[in-house]
PDB file of N, CA and C in Angstrom:
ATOM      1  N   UNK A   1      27.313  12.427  17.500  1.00  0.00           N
ATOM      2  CA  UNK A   1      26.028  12.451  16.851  1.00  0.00           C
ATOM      3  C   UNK A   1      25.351  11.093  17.063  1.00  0.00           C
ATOM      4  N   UNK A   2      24.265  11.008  17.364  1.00  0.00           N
ATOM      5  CA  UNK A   2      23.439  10.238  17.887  1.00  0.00           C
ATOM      6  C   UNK A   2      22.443   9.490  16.678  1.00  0.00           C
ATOM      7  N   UNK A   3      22.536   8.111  16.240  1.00  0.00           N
ATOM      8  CA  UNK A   3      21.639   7.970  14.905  1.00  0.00           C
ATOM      9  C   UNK A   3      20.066   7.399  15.157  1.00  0.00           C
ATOM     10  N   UNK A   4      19.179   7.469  14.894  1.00  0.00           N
ATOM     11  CA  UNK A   4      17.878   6.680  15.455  1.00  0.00           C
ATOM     12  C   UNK A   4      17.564   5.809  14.331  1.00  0.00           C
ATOM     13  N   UNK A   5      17.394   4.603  14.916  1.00  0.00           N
ATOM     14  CA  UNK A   5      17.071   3.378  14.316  1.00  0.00           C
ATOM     15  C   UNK A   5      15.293   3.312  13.620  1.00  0.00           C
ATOM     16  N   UNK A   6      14.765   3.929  12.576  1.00  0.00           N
ATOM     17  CA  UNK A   6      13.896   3.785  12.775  1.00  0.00           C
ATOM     18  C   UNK A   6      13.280   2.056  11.711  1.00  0.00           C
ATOM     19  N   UNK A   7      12.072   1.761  11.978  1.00  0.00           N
ATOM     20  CA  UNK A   7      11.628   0.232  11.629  1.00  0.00           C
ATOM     21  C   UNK A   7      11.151   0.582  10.339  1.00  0.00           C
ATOM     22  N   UNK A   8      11.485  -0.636   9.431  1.00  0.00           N
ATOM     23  CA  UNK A   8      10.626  -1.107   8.019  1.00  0.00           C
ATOM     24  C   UNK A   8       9.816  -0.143   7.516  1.00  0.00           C
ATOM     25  N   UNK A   9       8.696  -0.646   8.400  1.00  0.00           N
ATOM     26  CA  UNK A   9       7.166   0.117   7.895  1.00  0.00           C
ATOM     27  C   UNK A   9       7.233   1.630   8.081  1.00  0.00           C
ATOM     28  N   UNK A  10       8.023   2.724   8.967  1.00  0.00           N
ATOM     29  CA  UNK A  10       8.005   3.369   8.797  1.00  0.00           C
ATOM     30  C   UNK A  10       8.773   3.836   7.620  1.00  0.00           C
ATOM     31  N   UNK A  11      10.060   3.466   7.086  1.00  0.00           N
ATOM     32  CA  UNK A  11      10.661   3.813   6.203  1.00  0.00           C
ATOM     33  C   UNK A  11       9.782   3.538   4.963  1.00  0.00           C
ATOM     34  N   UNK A  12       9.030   2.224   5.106  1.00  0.00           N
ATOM     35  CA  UNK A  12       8.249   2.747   3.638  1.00  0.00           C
ATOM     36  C   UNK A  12       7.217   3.286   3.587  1.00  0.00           C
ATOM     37  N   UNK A  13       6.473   3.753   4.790  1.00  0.00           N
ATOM     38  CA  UNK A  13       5.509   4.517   4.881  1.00  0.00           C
ATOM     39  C   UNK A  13       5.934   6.309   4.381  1.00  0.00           C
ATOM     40  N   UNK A  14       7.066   6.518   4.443  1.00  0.00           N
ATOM     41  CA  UNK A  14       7.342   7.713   4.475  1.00  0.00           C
ATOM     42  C   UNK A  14       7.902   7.665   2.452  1.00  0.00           C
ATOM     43  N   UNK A  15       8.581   6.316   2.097  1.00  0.00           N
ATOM     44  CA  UNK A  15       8.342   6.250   0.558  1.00  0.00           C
ATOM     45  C   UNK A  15       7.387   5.972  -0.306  1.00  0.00           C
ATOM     46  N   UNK A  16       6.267   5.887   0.240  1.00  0.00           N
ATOM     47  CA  UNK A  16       5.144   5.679  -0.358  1.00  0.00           C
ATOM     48  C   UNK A  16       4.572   7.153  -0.488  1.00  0.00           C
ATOM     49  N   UNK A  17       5.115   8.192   0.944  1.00  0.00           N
ATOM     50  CA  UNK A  17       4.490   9.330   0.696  1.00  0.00           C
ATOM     51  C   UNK A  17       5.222  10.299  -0.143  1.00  0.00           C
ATOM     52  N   UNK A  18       7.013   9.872  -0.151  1.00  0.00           N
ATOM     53  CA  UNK A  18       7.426  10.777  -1.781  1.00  0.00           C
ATOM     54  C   UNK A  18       7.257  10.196  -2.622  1.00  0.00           C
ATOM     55  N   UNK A  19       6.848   8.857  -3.591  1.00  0.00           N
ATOM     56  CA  UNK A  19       6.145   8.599  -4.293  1.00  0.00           C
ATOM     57  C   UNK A  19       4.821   8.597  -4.813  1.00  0.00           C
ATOM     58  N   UNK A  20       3.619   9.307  -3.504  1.00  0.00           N
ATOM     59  CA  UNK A  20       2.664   9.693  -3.916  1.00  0.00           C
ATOM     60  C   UNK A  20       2.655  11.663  -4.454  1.00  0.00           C
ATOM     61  N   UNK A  21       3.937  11.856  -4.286  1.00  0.00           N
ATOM     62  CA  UNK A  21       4.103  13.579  -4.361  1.00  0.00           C
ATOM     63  C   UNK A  21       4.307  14.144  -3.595  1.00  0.00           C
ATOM     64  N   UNK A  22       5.011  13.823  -2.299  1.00  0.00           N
ATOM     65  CA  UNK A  22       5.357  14.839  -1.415  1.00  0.00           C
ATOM     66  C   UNK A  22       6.613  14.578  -1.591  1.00  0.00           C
ATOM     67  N   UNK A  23       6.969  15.782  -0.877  1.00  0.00           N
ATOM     68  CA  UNK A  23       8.549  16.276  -1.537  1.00  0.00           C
ATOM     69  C   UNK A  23       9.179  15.454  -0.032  1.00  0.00           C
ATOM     70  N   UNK A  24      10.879  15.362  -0.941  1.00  0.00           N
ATOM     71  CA  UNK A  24      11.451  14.824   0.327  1.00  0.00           C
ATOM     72  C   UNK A  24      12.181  16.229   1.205  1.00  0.00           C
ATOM     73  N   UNK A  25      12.108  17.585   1.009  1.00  0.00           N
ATOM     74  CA  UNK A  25      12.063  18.116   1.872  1.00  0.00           C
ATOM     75  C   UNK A  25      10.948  18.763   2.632  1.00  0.00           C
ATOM     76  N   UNK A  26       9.872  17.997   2.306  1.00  0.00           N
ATOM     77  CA  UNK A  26       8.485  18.193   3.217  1.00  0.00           C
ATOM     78  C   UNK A  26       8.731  17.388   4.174  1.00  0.00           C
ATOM     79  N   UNK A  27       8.757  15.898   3.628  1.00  0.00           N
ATOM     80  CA  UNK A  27       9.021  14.964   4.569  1.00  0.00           C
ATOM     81  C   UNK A  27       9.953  14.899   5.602  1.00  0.00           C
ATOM     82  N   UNK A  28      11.429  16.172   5.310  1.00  0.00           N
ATOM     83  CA  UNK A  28      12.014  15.864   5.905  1.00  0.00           C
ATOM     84  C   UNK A  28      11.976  16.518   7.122  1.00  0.00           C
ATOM     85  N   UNK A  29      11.039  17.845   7.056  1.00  0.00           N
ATOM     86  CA  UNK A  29      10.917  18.949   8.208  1.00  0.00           C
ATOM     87  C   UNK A  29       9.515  18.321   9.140  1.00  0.00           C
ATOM     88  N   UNK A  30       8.659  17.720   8.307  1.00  0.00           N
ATOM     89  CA  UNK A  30       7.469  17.316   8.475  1.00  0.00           C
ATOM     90  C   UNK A  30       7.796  16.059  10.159  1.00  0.00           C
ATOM     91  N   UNK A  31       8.381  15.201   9.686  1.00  0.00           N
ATOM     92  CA  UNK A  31       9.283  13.963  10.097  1.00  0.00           C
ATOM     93  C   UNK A  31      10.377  13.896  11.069  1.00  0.00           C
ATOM     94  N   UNK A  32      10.758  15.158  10.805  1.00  0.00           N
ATOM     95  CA  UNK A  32      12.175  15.247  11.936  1.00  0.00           C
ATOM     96  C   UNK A  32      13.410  14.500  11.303  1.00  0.00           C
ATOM     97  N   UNK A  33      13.371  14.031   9.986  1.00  0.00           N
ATOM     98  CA  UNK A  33      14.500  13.223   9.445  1.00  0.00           C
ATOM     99  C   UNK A  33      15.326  13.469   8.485  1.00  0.00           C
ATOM    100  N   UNK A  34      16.339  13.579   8.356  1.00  0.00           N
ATOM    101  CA  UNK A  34      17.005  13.457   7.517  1.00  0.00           C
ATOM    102  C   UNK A  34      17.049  13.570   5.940  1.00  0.00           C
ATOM    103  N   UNK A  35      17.009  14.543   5.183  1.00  0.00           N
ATOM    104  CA  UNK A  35      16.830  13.869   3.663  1.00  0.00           C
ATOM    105  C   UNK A  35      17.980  13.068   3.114  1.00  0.00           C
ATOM    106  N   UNK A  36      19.071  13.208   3.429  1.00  0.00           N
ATOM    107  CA  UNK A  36      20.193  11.937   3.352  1.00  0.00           C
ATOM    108  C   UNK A  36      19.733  10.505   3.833  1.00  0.00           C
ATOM    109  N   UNK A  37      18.980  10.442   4.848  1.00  0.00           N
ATOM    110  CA  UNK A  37      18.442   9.064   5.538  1.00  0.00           C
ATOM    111  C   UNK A  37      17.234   8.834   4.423  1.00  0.00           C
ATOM    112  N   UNK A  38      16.230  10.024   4.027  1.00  0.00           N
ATOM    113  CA  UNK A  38      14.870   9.470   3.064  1.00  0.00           C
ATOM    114  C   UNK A  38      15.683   9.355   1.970  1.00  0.00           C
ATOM    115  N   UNK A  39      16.356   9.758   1.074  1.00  0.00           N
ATOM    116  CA  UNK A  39      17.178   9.501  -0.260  1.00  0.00           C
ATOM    117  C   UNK A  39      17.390   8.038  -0.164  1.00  0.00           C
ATOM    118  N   UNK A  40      18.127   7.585   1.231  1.00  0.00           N
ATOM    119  CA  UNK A  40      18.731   6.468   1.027  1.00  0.00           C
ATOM    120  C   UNK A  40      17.534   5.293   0.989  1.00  0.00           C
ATOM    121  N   UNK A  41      16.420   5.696   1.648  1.00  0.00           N
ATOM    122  CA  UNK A  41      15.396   4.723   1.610  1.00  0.00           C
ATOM    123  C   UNK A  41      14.576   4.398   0.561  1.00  0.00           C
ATOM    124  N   UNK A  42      14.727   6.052  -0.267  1.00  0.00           N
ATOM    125  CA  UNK A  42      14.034   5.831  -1.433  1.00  0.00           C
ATOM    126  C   UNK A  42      14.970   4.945  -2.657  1.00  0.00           C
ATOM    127  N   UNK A  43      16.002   4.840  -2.173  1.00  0.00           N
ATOM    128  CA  UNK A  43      16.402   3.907  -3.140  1.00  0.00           C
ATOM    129  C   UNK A  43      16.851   2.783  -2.248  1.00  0.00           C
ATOM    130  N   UNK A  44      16.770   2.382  -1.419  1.00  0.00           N
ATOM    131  CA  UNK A  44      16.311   0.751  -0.650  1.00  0.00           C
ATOM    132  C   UNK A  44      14.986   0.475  -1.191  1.00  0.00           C
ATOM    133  N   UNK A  45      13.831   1.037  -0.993  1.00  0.00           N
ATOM    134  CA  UNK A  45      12.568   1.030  -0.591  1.00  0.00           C
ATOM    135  C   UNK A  45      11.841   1.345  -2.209  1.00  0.00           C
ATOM    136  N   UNK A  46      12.375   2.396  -2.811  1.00  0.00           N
ATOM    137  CA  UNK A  46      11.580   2.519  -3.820  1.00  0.00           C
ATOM    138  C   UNK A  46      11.003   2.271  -4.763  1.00  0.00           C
ATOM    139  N   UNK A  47      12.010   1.166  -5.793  1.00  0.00           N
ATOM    140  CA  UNK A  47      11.937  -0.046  -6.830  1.00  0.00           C
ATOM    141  C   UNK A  47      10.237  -0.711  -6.411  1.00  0.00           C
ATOM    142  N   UNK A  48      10.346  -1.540  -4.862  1.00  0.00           N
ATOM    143  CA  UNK A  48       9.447  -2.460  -4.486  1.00  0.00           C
ATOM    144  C   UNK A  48       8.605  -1.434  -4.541  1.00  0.00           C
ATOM    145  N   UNK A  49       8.407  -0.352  -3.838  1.00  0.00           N
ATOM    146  CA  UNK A  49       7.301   0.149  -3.355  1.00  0.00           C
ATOM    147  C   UNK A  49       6.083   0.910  -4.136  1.00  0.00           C
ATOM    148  N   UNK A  50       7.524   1.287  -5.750  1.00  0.00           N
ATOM    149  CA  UNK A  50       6.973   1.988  -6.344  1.00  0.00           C
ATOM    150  C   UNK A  50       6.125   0.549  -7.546  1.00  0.00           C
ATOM    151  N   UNK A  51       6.428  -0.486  -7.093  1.00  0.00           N
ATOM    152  CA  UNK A  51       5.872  -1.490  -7.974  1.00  0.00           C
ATOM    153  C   UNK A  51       4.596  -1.885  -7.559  1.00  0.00           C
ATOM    154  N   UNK A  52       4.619  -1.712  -6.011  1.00  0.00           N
ATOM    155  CA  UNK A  52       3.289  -2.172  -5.451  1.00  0.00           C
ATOM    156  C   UNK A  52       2.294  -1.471  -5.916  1.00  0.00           C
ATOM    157  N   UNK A  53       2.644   0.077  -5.817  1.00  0.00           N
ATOM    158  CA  UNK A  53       1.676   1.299  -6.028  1.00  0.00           C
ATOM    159  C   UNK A  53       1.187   1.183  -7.454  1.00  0.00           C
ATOM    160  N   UNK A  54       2.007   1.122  -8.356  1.00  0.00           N
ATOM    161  CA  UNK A  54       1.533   0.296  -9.590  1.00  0.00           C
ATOM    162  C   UNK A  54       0.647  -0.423  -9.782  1.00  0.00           C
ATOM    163  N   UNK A  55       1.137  -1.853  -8.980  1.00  0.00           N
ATOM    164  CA  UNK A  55       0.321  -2.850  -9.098  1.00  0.00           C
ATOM    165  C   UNK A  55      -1.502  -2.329  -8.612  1.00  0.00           C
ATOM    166  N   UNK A  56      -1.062  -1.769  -7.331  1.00  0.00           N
ATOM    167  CA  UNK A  56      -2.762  -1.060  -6.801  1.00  0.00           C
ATOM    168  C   UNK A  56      -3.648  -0.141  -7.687  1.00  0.00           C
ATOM    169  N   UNK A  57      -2.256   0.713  -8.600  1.00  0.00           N
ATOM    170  CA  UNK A  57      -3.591   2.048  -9.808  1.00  0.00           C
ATOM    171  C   UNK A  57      -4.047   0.697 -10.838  1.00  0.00           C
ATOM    172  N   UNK A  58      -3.033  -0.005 -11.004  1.00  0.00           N
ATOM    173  CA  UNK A  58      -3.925  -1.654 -12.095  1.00  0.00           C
ATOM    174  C   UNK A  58      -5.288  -1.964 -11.825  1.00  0.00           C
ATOM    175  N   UNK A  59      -5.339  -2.408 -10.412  1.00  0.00           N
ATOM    176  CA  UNK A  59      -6.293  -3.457  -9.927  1.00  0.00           C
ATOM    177  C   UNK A  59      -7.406  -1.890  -9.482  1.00  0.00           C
ATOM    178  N   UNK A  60      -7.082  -1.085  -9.072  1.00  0.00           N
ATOM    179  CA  UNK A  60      -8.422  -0.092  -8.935  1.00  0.00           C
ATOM    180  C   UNK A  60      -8.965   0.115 -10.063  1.00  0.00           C
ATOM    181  N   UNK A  61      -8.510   0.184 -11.620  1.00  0.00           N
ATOM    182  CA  UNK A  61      -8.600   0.296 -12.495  1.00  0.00           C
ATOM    183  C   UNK A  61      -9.476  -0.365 -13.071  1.00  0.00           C
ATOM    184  N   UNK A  62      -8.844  -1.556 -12.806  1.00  0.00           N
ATOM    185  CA  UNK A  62      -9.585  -2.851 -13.429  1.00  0.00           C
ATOM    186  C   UNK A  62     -11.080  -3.312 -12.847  1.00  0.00           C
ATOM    187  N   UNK A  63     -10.714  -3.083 -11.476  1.00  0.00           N
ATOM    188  CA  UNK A  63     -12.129  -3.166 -10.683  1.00  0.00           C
ATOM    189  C   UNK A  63     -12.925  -1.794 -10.801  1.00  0.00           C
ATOM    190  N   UNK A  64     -12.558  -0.828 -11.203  1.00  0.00           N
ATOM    191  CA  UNK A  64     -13.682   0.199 -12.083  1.00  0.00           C
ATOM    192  C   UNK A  64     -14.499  -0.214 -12.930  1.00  0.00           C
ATOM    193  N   UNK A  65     -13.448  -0.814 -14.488  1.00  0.00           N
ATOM    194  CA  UNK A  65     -13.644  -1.429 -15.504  1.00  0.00           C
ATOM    195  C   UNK A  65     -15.136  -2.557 -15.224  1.00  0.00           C
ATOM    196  N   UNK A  66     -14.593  -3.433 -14.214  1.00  0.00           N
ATOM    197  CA  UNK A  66     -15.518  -4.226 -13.636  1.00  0.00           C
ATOM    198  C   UNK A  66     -16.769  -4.128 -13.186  1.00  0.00           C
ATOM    199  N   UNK A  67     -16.712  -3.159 -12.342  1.00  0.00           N
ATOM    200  CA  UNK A  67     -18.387  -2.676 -11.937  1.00  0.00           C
ATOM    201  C   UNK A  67     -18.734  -2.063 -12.797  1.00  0.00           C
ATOM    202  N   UNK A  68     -18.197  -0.961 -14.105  1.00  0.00           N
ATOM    203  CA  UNK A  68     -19.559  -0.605 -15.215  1.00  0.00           C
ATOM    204  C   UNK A  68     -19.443  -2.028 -15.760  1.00  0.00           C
ATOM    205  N   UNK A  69     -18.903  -2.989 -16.033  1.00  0.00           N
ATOM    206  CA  UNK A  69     -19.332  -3.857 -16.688  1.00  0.00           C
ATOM    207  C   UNK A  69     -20.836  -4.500 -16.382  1.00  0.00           C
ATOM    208  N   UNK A  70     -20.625  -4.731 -14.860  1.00  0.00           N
ATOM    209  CA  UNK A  70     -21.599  -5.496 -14.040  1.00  0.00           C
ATOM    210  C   UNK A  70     -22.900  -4.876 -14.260  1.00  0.00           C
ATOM    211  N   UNK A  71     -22.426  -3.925 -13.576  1.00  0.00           N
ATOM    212  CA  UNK A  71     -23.879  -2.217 -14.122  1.00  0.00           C
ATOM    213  C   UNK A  71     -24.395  -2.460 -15.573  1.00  0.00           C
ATOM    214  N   UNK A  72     -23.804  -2.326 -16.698  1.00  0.00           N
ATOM    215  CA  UNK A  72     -24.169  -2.505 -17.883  1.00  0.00           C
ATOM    216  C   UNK A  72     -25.321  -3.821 -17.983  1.00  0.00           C
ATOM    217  N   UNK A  73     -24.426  -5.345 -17.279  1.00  0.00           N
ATOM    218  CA  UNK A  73     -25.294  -6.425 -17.764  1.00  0.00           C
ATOM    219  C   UNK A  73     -25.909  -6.293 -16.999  1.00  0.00           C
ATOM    220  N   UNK A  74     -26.716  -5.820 -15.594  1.00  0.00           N
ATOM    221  CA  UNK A  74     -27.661  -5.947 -15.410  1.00  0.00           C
ATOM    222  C   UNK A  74     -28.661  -5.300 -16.074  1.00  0.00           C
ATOM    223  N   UNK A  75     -28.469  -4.312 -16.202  1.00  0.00           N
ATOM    224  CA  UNK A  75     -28.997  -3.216 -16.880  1.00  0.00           C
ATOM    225  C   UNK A  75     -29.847  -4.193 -18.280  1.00  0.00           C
ATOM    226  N   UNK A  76     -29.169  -4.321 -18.891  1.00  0.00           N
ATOM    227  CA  UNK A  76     -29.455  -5.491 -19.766  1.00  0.00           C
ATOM    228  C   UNK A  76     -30.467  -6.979 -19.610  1.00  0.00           C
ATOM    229  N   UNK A  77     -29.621  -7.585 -18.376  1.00  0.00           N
ATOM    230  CA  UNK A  77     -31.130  -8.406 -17.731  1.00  0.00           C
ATOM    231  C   UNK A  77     -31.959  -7.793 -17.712  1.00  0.00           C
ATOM    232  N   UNK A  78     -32.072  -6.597 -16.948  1.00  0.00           N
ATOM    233  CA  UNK A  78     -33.632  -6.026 -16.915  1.00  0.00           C
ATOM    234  C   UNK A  78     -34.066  -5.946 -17.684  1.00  0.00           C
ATOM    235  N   UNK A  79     -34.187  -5.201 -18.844  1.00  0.00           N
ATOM    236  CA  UNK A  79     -34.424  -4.821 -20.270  1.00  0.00           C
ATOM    237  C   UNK A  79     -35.325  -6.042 -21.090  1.00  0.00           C
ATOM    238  N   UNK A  80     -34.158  -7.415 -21.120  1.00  0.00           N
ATOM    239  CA  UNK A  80     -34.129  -8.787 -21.868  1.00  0.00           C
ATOM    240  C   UNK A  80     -35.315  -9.447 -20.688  1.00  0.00           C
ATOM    241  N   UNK A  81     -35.250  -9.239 -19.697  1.00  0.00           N
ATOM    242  CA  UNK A  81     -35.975  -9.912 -18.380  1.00  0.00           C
ATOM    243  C   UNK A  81     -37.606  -9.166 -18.697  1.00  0.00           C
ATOM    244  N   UNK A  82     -37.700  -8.195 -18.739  1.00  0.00           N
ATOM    245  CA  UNK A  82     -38.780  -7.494 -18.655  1.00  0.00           C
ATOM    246  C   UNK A  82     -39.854  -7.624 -19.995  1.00  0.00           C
ATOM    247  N   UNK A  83     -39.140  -7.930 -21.278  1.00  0.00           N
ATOM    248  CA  UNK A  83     -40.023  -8.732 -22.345  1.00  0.00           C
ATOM    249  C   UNK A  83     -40.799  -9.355 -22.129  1.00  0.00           C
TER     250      UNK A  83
END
């Protein structure tokens, strides 16, 4: 049996996609790989990856938060401006 070496970024490219909801036997027919090989990555790979993805729903969040803010005070200059 023959094993293929595959690189980094693909292994977490493919845990980013069972952590966004695809199944790891989608991935695995989808991919040509292994679900013994994605299992094992998702727990190499998953801790970090699933922290990053975290960290990104935060900061989209926050930068939502941010632009109605912005929206609001201008909104407001105008208003206070236009007196």
């Amino acid at each position: 049996m023959t094993y293929k070496k595959y690189e980094d970024d693909f292994k977490r490219k493919i845990v980013n996609l069972y952590l966004s909801g695809h199944s790891v036997a989608d991935l695995s027919n989808t991919h040509k790989i292994s679900t013994t090989a994605i299992y094992s990555w998702i727990k190499t790979y998953g801790k970090t990856e699933s922290t990053k993805h975290q960290t990104n729903l935060e900061i989209s969040k926050e930068n939502e938060r941010l632009k109605k803010e912005v929206s609001i005070l201008k909104q407001a200059m105008t208003i206070l401006t236009s007196k």
